[in-house]
N, C-alpha and C. Protein backbone atom coordinates (compact mmCIF):
# COMPACT_ATOMS: atom_id res chain seq x y z
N UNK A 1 -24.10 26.55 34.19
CA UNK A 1 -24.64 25.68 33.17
C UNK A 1 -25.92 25.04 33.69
N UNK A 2 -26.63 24.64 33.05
CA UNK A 2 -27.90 24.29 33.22
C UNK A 2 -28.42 22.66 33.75
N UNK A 3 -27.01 21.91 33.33
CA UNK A 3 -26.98 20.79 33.32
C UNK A 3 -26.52 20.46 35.19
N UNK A 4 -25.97 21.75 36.00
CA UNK A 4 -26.14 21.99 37.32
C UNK A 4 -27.29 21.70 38.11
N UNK A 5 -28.33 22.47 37.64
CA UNK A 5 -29.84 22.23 38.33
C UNK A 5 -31.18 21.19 37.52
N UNK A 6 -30.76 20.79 36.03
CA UNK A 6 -31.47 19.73 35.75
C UNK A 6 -30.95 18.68 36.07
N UNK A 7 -32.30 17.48 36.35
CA UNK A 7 -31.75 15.88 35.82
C UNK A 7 -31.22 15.51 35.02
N UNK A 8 -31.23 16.17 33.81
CA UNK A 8 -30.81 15.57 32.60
C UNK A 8 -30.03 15.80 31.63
N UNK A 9 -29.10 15.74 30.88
CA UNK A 9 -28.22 16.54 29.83
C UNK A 9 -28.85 15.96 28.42
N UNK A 10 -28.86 16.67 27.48
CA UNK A 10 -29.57 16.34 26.46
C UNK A 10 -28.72 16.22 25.44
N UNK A 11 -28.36 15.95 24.02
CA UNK A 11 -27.85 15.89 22.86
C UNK A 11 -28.50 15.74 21.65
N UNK A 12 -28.94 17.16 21.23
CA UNK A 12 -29.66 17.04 20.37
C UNK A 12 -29.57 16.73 19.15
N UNK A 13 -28.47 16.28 18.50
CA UNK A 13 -27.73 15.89 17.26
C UNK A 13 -27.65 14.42 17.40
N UNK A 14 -27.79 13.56 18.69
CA UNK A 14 -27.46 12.02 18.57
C UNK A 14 -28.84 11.90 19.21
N UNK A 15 -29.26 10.83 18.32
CA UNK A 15 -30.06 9.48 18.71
C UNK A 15 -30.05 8.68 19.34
N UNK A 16 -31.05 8.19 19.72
CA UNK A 16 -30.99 7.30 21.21
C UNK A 16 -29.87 5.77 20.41
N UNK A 17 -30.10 5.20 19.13
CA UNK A 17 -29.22 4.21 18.65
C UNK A 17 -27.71 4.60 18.70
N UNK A 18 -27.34 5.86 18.23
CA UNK A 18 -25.63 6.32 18.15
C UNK A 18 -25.46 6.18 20.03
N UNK A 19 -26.53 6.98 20.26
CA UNK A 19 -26.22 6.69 21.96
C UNK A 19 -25.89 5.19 22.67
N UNK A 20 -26.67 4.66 21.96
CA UNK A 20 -26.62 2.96 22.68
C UNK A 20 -25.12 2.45 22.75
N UNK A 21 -24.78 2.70 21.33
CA UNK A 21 -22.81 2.43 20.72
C UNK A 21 -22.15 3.31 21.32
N UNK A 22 -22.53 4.32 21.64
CA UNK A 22 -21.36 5.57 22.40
C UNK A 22 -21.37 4.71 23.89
N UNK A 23 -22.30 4.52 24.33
CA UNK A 23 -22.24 3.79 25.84
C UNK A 23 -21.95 2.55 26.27
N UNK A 24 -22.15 2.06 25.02
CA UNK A 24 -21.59 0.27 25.00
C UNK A 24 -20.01 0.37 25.11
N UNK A 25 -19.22 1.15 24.04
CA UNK A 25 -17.81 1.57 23.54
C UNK A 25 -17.08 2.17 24.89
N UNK A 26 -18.11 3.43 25.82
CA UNK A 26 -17.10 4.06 26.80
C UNK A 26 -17.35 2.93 27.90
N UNK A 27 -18.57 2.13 28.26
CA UNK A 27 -18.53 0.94 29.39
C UNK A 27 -17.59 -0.33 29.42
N UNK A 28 -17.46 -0.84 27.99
CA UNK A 28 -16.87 -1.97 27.89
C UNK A 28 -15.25 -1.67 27.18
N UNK A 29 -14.94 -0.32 26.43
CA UNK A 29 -13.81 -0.31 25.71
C UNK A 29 -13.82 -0.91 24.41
N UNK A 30 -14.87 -0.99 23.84
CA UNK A 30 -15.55 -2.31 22.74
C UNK A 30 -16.81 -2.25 22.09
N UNK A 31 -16.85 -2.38 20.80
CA UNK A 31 -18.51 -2.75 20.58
C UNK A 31 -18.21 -4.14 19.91
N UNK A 32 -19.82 -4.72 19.81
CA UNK A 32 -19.76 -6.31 19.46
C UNK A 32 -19.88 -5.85 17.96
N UNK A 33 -19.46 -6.56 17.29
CA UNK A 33 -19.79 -6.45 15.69
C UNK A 33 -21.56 -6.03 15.65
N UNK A 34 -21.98 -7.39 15.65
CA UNK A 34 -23.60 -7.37 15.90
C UNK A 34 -24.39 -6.67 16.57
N UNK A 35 -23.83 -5.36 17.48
CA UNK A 35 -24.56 -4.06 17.86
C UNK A 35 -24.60 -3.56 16.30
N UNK A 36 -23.51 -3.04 15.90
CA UNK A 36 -24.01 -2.25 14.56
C UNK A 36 -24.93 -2.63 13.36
N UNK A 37 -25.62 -1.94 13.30
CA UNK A 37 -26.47 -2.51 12.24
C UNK A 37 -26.72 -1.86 11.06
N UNK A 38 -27.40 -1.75 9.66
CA UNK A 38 -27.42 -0.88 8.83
C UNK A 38 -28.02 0.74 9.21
N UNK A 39 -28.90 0.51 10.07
CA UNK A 39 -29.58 1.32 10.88
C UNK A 39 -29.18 2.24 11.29
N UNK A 40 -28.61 1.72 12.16
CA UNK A 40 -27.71 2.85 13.41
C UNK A 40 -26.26 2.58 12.86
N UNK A 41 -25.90 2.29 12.31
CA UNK A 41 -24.09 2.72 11.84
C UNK A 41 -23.63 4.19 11.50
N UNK A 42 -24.38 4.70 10.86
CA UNK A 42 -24.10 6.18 10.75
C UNK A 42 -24.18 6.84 11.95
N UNK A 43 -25.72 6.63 12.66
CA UNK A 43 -25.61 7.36 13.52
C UNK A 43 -24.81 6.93 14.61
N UNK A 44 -24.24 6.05 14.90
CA UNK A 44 -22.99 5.88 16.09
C UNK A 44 -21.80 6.17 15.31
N UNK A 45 -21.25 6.11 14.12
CA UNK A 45 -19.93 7.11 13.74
C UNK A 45 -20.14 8.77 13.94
N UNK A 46 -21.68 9.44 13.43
CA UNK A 46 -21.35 10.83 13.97
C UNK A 46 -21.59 10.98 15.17
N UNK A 47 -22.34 10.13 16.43
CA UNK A 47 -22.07 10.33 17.50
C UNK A 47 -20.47 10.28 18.41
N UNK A 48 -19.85 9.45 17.54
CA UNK A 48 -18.70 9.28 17.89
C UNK A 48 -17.47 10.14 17.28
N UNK A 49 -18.04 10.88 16.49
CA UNK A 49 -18.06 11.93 16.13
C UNK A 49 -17.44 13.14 16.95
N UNK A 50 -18.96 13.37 17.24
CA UNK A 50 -19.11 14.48 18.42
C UNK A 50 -18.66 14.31 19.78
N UNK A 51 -18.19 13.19 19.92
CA UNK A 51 -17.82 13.24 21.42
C UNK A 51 -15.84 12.48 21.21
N UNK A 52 -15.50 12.61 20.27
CA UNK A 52 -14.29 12.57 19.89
C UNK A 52 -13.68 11.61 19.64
N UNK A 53 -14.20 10.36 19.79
CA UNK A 53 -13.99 9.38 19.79
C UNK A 53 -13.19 8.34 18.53
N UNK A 54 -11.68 8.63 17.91
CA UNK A 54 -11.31 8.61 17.01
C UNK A 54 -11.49 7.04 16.52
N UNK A 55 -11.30 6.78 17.92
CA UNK A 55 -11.05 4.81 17.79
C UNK A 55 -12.13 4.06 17.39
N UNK A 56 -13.19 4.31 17.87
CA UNK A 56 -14.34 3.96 17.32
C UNK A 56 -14.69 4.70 16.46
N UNK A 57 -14.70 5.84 15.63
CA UNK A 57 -14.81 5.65 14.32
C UNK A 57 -13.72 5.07 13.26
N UNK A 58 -12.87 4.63 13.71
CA UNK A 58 -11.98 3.44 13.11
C UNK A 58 -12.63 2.33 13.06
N UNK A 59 -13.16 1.42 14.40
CA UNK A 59 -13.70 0.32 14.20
C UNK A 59 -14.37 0.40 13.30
N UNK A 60 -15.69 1.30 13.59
CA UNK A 60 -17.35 1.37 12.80
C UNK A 60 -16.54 1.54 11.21
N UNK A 61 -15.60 2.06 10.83
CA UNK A 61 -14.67 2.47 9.26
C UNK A 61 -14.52 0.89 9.11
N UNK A 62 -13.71 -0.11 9.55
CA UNK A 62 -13.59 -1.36 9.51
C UNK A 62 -14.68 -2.16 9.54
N UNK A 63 -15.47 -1.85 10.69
CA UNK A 63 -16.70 -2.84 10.22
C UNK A 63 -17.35 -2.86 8.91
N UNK A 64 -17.98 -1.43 8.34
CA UNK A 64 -18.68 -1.44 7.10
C UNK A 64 -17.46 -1.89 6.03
N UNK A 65 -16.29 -1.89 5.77
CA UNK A 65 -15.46 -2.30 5.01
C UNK A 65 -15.45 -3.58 4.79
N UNK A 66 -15.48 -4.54 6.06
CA UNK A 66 -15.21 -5.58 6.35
C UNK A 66 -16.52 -6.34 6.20
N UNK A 67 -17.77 -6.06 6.48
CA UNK A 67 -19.02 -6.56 6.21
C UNK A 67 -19.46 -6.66 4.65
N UNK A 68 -21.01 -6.72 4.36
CA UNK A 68 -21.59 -6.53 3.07
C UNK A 68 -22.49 -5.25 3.67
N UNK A 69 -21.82 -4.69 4.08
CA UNK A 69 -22.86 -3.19 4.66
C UNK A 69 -22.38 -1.79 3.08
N UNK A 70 -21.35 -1.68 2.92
CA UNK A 70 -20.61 -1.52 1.81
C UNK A 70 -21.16 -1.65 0.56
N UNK A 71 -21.47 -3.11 0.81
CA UNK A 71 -21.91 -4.10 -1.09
C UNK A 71 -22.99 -3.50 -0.57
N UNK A 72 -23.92 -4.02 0.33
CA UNK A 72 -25.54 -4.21 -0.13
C UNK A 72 -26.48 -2.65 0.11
N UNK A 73 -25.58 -1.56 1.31
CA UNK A 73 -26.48 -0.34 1.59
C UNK A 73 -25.53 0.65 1.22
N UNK A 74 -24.74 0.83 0.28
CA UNK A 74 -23.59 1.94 -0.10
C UNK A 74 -24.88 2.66 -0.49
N UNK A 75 -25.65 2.96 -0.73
CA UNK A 75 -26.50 4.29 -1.25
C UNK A 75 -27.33 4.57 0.31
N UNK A 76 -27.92 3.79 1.04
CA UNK A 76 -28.25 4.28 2.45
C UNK A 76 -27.40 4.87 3.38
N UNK A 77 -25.98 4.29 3.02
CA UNK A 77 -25.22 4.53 3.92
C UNK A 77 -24.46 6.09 3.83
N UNK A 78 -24.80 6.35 2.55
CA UNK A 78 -23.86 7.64 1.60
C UNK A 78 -25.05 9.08 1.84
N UNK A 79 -26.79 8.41 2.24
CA UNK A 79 -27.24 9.31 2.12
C UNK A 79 -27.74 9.89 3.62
């Protein structure tokens, strides 16, 4: 594999924001409410996604439920 002789491993489907929540979640066991934002919420559920992470896409499912992320960006969030 390639990731043998480079520095670096890449993921070309996640963003550096889904990345920020994937690394906050596997360091601490946790994200803060106030990491997620309208922004990056999608992209840290399909990052979490891809790296299997069932529990945190439970939280991030609860947060937008539980917020006005729901009421106020249901058409950003859907597209």
């Amino acid at each position: 594999m390639k990731e043998t002789y480079e520095n670096q491993i890449s993921f070309p489907e996640i963003n550096s924001a889904g990345m920020e929540i994937i690394l906050e979640y596997i360091y601490t066991g946790s994200v803060k409410e106030e990491s997620l934002t309208k922004d990056n919420t999608i992209e840290a559920f399909y990052a979490a996604d891809y790296f299997q992470l069932s529990d945190l896409q439970d939280f991030i499912t609860k947060t937008i439920k539980s917020t006005n992320f729901a009421k106020n960006y249901s058409p950003e969030l859907l597209s």
